[in-house]
N, C-alpha and C. Protein backbone atom coordinates (compact mmCIF):
# COMPACT_ATOMS: atom_id res chain seq x y z
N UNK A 1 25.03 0.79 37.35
CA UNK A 1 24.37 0.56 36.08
C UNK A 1 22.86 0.49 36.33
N UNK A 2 21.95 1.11 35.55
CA UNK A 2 20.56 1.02 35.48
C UNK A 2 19.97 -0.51 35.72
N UNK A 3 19.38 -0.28 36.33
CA UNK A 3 18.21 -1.97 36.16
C UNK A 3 18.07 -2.16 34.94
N UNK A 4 17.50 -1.40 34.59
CA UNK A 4 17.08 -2.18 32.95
C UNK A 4 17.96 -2.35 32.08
N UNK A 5 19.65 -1.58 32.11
CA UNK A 5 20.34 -1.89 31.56
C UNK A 5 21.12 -3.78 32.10
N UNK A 6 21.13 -3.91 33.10
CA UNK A 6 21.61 -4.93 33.76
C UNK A 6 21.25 -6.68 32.76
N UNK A 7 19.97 -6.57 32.40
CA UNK A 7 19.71 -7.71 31.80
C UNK A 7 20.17 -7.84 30.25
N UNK A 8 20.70 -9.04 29.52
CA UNK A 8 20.89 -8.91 28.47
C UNK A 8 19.97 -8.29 27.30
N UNK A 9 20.75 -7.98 26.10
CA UNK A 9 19.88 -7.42 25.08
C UNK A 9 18.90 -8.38 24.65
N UNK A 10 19.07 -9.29 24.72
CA UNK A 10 18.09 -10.76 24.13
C UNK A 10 16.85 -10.74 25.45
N UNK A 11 16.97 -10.13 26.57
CA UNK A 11 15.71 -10.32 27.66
C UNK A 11 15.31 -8.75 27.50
N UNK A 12 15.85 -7.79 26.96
CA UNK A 12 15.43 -6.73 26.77
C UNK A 12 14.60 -6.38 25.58
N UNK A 13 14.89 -7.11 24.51
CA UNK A 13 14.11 -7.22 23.08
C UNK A 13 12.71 -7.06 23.39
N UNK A 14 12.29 -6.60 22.80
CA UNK A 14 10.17 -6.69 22.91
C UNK A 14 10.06 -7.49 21.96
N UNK A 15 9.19 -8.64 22.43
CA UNK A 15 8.89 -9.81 21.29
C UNK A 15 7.70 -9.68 20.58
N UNK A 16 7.85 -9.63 18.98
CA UNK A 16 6.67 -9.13 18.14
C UNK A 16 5.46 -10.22 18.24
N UNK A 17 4.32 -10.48 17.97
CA UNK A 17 3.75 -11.38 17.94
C UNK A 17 3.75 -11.91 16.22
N UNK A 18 3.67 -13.52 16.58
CA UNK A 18 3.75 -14.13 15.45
C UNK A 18 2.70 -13.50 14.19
N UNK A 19 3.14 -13.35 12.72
CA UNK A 19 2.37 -13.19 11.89
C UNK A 19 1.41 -14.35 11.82
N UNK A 20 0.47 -14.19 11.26
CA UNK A 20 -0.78 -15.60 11.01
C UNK A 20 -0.81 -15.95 9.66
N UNK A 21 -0.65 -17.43 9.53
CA UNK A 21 -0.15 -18.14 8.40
C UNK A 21 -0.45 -17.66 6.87
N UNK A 22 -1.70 -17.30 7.07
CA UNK A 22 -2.43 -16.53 5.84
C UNK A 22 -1.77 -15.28 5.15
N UNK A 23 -1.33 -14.08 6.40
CA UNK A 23 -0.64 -13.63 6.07
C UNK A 23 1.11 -13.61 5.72
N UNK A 24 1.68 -14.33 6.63
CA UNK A 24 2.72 -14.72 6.39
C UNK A 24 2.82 -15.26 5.02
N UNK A 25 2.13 -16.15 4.23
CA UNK A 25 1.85 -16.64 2.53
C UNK A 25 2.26 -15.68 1.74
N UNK A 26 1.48 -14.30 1.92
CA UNK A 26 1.32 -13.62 1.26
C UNK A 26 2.50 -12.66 1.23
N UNK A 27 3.17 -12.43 2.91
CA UNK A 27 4.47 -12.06 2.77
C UNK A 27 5.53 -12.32 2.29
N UNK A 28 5.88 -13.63 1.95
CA UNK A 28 6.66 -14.76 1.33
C UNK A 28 6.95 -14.27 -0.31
N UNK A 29 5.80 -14.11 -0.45
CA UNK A 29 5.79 -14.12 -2.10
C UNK A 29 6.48 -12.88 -2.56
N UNK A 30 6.43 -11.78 -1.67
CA UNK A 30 7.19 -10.04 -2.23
C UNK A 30 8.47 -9.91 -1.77
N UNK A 31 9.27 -11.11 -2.87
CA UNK A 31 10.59 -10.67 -2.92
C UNK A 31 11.17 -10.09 -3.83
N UNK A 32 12.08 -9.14 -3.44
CA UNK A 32 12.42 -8.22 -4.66
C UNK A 32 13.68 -8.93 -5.69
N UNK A 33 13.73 -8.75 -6.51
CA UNK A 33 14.35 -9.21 -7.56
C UNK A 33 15.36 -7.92 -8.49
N UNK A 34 16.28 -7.84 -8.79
CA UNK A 34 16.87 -7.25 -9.88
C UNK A 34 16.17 -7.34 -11.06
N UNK A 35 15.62 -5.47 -11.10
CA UNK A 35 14.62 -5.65 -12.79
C UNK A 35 15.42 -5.71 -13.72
N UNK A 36 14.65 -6.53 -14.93
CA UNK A 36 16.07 -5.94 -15.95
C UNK A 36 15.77 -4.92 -16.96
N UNK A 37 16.27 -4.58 -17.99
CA UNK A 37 16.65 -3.32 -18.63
C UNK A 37 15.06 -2.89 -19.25
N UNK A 38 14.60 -3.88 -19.71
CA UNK A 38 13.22 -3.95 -20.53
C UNK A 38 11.91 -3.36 -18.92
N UNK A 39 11.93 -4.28 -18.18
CA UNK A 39 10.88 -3.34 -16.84
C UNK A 39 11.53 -2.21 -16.42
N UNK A 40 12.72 -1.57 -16.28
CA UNK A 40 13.12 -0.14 -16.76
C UNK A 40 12.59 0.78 -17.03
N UNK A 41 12.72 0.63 -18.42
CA UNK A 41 12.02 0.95 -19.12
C UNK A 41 10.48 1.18 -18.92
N UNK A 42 9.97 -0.02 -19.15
CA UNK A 42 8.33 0.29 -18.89
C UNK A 42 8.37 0.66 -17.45
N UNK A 43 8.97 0.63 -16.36
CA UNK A 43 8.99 1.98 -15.11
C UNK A 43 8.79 3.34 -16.08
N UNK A 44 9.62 3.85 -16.69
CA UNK A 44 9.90 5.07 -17.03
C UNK A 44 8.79 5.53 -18.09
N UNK A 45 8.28 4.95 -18.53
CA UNK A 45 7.24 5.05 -19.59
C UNK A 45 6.25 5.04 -19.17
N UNK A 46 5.73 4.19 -17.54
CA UNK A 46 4.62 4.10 -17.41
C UNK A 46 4.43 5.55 -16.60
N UNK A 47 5.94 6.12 -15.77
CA UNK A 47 5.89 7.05 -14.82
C UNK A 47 5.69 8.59 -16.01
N UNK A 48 6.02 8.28 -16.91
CA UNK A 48 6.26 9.28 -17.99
C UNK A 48 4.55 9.87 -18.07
N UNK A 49 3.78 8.52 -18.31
CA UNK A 49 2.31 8.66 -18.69
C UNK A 49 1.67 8.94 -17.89
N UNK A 50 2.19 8.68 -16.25
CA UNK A 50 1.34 9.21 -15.10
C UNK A 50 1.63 10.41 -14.30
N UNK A 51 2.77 10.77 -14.58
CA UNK A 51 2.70 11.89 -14.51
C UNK A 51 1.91 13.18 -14.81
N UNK A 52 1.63 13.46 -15.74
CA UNK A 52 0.48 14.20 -15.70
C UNK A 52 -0.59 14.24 -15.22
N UNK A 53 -0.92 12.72 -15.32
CA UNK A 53 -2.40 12.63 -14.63
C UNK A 53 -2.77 12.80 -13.19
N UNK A 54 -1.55 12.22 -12.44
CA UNK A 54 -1.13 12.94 -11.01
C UNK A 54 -1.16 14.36 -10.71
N UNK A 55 -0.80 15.46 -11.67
CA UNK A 55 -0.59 16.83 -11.50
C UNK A 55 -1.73 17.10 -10.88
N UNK A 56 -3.07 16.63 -11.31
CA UNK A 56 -4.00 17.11 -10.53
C UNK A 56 -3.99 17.21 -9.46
N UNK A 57 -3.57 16.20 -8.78
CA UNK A 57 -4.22 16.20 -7.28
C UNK A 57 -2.98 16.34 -6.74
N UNK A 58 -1.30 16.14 -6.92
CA UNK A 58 -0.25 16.35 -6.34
C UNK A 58 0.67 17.50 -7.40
N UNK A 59 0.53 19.17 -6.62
CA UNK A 59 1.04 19.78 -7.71
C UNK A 59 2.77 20.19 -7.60
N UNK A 60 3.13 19.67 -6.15
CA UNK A 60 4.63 19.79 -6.22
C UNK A 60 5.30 18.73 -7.65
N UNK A 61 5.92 18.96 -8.16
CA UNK A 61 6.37 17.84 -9.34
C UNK A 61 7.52 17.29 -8.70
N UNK A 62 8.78 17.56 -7.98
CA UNK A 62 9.42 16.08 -6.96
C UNK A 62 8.50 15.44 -6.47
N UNK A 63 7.44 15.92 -5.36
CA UNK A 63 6.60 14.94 -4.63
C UNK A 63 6.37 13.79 -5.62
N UNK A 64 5.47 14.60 -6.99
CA UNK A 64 5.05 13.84 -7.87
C UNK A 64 5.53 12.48 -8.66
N UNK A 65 6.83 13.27 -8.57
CA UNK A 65 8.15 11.77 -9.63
C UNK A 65 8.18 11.20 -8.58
N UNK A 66 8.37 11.54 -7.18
CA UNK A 66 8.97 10.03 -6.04
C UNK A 66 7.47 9.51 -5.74
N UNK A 67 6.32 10.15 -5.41
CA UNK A 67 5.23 9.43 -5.45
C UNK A 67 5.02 8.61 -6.03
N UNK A 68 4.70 8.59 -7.45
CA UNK A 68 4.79 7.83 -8.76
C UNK A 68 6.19 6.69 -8.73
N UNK A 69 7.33 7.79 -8.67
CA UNK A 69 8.47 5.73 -8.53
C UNK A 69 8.37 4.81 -7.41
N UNK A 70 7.33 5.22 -5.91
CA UNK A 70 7.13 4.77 -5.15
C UNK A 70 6.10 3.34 -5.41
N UNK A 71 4.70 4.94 -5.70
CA UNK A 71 3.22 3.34 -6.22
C UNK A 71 4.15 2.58 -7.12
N UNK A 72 4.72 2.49 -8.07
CA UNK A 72 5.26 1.83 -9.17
C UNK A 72 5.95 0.40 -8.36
N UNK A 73 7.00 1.00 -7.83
CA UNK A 73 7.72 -0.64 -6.91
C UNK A 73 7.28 -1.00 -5.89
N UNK A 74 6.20 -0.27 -5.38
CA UNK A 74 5.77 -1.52 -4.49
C UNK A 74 4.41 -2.09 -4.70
N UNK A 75 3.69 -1.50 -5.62
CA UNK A 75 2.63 -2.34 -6.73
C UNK A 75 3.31 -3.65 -7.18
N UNK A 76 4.41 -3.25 -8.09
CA UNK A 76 4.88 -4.18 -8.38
C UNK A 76 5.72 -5.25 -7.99
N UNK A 77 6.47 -4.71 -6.42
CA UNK A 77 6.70 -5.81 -5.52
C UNK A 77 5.68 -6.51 -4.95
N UNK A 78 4.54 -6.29 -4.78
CA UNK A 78 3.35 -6.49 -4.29
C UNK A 78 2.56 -7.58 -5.16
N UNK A 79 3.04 -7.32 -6.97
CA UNK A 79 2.22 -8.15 -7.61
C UNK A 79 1.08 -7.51 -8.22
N UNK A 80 1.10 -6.28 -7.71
CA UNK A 80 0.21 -5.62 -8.14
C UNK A 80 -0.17 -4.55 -9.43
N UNK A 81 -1.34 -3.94 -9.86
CA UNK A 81 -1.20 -3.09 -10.65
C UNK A 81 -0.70 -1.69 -10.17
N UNK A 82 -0.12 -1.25 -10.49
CA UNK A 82 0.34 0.60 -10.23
C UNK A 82 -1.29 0.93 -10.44
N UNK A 83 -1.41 0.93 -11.58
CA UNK A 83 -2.84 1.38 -12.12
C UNK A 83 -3.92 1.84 -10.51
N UNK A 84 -3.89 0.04 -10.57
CA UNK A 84 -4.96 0.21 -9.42
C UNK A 84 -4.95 0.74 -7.71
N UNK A 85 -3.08 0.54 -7.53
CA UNK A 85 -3.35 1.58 -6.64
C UNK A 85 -3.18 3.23 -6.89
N UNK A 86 -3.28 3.59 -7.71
CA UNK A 86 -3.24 4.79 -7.92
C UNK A 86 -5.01 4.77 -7.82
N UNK A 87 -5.40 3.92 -7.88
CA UNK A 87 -7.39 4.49 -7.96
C UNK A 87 -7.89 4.05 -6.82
N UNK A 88 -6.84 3.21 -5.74
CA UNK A 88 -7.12 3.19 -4.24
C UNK A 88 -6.93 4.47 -3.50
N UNK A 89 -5.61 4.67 -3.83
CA UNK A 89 -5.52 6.22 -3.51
C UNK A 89 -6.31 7.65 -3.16
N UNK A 90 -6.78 7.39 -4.86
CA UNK A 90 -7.68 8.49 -5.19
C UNK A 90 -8.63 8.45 -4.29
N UNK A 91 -9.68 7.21 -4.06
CA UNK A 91 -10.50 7.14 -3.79
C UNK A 91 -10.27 7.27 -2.03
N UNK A 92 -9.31 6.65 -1.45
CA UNK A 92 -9.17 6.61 -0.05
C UNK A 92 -9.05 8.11 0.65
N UNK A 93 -8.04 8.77 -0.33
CA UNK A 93 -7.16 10.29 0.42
C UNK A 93 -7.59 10.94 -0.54
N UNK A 94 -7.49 10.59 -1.30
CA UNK A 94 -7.25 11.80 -2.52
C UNK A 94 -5.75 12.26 -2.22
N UNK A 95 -4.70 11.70 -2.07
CA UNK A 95 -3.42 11.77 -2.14
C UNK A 95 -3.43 12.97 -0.98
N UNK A 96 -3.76 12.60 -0.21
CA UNK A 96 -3.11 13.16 0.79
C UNK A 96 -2.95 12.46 2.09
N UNK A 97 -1.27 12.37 2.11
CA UNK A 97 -0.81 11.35 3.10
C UNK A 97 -1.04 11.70 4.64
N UNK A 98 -1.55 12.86 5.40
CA UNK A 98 -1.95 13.09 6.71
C UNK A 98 -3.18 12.78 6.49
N UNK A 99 -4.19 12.61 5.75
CA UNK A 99 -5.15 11.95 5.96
C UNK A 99 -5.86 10.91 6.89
N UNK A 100 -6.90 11.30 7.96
CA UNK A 100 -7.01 10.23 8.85
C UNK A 100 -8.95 10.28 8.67
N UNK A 101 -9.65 8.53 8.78
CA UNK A 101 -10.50 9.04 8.71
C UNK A 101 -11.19 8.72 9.85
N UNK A 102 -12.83 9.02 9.53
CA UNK A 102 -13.38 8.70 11.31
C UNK A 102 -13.31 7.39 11.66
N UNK A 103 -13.18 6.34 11.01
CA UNK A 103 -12.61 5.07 11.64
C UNK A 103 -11.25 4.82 12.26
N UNK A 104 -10.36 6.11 12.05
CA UNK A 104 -8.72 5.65 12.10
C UNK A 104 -8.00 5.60 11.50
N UNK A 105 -8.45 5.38 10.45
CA UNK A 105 -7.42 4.92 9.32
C UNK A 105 -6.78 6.19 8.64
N UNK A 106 -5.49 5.66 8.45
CA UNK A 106 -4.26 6.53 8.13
C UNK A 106 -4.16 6.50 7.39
N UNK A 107 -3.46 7.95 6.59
CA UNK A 107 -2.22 8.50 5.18
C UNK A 107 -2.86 7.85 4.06
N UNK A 108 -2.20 7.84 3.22
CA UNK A 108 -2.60 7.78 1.83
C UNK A 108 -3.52 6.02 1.14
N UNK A 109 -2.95 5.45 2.12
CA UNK A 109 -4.02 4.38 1.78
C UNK A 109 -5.25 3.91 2.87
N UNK A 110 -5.17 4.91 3.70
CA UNK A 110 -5.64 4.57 5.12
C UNK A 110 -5.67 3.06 5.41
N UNK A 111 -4.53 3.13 6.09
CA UNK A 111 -3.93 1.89 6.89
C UNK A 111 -4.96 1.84 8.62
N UNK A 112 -5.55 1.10 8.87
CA UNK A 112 -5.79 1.13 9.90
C UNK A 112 -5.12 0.52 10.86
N UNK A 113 -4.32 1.15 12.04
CA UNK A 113 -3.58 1.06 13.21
C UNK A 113 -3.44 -0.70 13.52
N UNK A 114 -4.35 -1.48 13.46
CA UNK A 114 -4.28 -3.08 13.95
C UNK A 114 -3.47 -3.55 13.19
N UNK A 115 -3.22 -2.80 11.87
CA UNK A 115 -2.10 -3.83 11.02
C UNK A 115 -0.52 -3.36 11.12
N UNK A 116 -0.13 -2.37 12.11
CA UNK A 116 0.82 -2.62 12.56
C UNK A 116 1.53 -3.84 13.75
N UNK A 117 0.33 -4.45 14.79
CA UNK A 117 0.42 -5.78 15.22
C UNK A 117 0.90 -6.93 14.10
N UNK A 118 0.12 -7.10 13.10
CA UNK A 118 -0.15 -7.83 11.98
C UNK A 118 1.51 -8.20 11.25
N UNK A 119 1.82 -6.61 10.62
CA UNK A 119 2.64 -6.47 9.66
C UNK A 119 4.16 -6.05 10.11
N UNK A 120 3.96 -4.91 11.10
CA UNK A 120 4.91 -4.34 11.57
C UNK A 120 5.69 -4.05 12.99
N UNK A 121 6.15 -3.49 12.66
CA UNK A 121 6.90 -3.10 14.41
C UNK A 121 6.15 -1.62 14.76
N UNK A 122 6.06 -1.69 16.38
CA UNK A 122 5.56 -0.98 17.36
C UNK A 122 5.80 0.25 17.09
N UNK A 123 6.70 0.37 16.71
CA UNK A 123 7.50 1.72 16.22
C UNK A 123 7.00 2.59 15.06
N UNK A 124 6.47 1.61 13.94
CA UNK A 124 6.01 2.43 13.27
C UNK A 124 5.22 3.43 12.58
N UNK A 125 5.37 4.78 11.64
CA UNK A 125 4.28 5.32 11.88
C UNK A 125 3.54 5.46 10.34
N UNK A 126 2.15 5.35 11.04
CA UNK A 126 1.59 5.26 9.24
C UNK A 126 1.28 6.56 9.04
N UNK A 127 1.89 7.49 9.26
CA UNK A 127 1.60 8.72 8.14
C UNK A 127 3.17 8.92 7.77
N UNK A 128 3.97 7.88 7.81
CA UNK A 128 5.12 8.13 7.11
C UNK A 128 4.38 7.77 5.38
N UNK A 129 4.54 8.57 4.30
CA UNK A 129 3.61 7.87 3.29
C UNK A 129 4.32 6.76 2.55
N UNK A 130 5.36 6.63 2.56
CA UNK A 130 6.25 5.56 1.89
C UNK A 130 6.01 4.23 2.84
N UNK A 131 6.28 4.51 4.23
CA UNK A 131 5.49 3.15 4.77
C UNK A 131 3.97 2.84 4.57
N UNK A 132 3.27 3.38 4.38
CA UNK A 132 1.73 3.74 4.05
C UNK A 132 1.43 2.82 3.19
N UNK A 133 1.92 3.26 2.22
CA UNK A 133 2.02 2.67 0.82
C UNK A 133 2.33 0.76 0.89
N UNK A 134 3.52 0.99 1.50
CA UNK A 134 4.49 -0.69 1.43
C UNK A 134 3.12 -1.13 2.22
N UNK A 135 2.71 -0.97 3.20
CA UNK A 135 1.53 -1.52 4.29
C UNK A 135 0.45 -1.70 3.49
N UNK A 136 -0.66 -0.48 2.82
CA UNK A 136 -1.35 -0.56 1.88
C UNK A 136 -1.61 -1.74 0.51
N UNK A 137 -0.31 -1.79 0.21
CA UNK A 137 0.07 -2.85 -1.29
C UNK A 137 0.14 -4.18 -0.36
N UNK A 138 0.55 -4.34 0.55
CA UNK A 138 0.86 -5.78 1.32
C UNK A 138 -0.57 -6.03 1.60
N UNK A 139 -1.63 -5.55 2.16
CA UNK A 139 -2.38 -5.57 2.81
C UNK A 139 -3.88 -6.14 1.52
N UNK A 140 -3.31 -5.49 0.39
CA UNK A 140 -4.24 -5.40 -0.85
C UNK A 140 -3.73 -6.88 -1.31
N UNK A 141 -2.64 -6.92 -1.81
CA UNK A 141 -2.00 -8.63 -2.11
C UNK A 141 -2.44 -9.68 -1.51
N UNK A 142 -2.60 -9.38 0.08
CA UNK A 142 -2.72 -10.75 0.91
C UNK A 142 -4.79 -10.27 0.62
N UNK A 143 -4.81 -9.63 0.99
CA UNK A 143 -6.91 -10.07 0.25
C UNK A 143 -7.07 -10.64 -0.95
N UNK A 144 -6.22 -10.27 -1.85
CA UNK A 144 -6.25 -10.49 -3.28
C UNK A 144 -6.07 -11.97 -3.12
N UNK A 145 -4.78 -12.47 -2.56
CA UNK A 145 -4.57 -13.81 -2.28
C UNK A 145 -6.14 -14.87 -1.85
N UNK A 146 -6.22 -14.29 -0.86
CA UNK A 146 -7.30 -14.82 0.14
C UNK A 146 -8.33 -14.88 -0.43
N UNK A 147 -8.83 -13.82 -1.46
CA UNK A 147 -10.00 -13.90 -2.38
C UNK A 147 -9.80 -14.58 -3.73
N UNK A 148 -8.60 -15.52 -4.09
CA UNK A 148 -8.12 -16.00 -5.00
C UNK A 148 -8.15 -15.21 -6.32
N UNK A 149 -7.57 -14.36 -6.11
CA UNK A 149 -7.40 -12.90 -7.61
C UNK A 149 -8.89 -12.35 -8.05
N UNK A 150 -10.37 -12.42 -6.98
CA UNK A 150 -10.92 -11.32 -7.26
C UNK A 150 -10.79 -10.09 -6.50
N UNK A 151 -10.90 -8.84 -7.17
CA UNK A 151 -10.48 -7.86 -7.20
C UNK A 151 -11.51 -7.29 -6.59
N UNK A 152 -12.66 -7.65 -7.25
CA UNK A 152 -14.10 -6.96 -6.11
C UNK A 152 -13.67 -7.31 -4.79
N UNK A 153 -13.92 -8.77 -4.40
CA UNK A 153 -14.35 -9.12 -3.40
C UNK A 153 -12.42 -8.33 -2.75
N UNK A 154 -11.66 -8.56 -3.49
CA UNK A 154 -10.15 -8.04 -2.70
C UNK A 154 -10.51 -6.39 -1.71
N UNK A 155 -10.57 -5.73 -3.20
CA UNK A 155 -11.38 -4.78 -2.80
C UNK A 155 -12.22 -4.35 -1.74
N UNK A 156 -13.55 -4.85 -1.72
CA UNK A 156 -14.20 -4.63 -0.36
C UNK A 156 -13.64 -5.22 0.99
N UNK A 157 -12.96 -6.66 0.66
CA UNK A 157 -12.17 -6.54 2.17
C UNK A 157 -11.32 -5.56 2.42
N UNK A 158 -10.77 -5.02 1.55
CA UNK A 158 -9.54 -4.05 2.36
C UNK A 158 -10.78 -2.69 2.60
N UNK A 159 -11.38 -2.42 1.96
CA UNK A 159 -12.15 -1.27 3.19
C UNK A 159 -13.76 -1.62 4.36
N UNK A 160 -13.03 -3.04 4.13
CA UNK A 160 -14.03 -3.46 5.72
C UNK A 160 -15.28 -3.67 5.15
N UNK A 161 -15.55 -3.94 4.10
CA UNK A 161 -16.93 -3.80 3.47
C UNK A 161 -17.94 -5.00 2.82
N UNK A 162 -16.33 -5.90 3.00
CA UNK A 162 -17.17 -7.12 2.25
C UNK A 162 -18.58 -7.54 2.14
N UNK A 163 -19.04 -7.98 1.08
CA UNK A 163 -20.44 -8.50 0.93
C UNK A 163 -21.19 -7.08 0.30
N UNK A 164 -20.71 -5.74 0.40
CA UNK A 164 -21.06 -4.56 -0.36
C UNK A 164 -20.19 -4.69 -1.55
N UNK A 165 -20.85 -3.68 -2.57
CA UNK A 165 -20.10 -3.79 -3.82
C UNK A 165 -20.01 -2.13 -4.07
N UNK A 166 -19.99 -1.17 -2.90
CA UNK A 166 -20.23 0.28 -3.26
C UNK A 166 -18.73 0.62 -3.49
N UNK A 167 -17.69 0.29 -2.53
CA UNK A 167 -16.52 0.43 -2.51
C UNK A 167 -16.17 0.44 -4.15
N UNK A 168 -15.59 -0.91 -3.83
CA UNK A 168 -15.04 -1.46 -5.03
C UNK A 168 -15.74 -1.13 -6.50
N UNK A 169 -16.84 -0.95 -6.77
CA UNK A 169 -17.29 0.03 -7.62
C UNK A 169 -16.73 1.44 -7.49
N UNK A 170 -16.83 1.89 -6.70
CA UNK A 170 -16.11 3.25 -6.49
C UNK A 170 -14.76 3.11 -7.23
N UNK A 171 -13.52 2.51 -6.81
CA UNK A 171 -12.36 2.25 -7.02
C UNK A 171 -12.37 1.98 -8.58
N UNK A 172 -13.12 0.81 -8.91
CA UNK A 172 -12.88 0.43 -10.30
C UNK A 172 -13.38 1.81 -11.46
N UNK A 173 -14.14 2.35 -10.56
CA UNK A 173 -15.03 3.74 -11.61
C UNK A 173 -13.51 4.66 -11.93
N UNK A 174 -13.10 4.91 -11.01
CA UNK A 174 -11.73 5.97 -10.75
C UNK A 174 -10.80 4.96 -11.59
N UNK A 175 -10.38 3.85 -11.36
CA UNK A 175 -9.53 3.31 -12.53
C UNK A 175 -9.65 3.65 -13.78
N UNK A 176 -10.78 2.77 -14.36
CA UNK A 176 -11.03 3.55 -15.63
C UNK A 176 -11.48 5.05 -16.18
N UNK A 177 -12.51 5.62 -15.56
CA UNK A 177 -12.98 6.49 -15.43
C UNK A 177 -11.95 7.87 -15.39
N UNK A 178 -11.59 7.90 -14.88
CA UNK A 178 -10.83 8.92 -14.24
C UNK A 178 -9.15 8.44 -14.34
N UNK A 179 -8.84 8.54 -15.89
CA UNK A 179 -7.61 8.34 -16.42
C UNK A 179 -6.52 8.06 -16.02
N UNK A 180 -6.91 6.77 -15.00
CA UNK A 180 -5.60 6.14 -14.43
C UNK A 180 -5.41 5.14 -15.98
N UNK A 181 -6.34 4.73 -16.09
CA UNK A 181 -6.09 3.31 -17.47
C UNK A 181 -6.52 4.20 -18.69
N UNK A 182 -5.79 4.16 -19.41
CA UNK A 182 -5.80 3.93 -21.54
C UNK A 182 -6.08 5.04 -21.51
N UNK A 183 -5.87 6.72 -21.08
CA UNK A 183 -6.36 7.91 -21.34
C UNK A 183 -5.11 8.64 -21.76
């Protein structure tokens, strides 16, 4: 039998490092729940309305519907607006999930590599875009937390910027602006 097979599975495990309390808070809170018939609904209505507005920049239409039911539940497992990550998006990739930029940062929300220590296992990869996303929305929640529900200041921490207001101006311009909201 192999050496390395020889020792039990419990001394073979790779041990993750502890999350940090701050974040762990924020993990706590995104538990999923059974929606009922009425948030359904407004899923389908809200995906109905964003759909189009997505065509722009994503012109496969499957990509488009699972993109869209994606931002949708984990915005909203997250606590978050769909809205607004659809104008993180924009602004980060422009919806495109191989996206990497000169800092590192990955896929569609550019995740930068340290928050797999943080959040995840060793294993994982951030240009999967569905993990992207779940990482992205977690990552936006726990600033949001930390900045006690402002959105600026949430904002510029998640692109490293705090104490600037160029970001997060950026983002909020593309929210409204650019017919993620009331268009």
């Amino acid at each position: 039998m192999p050496v390395a097979l020889q020792s039990s599975p419990a001394q073979r495990a790779r041990v993750e490092p502890d999350t940090p309390p701050s974040l762990r808070q924020t993990l706590d809170t995104l538990v999923t729940t059974t929606p009922s018939p009425d948030q359904i609904w407004a899923a389908r209505q809200w995906m109905t309305q964003m759909e189009p507005r997505l065509a722009r920049f994503v012109r496969d239409e499957a990509l488009r519907g699972e993109m869209l039911t994606r931002i949708y539940h984990e915005a909203r497992l997250a606590g978050l607006s769909p809205e607004i990550i659809l104008a993180l998006i924009q602004v980060e990739s422009a919806f495109q999930p191989e996206a990497v930029s000169s800092a590192g940062a990955v896929g569609l929300m550019q995740i930068m590599p340290f928050w797999i220590r943080e959040l995840g296992r060793s294993a994982d990869d951030l240009m999967d875009p569905w993990l992207n996303l779940r990482y992205g929305c977690t990552i936006l929640a726990h600033y949001l937390a930390v900045e006690r529900g402002d959105l600026t200041r949430a904002l510029a921490r998640y692109n490293g910027s705090l104490g600037q207001t160029w970001y997060p101006e950026r983002v909020m311009r593309a929210w409204t602006e650019n017919w993620w909201v009331g268009r």
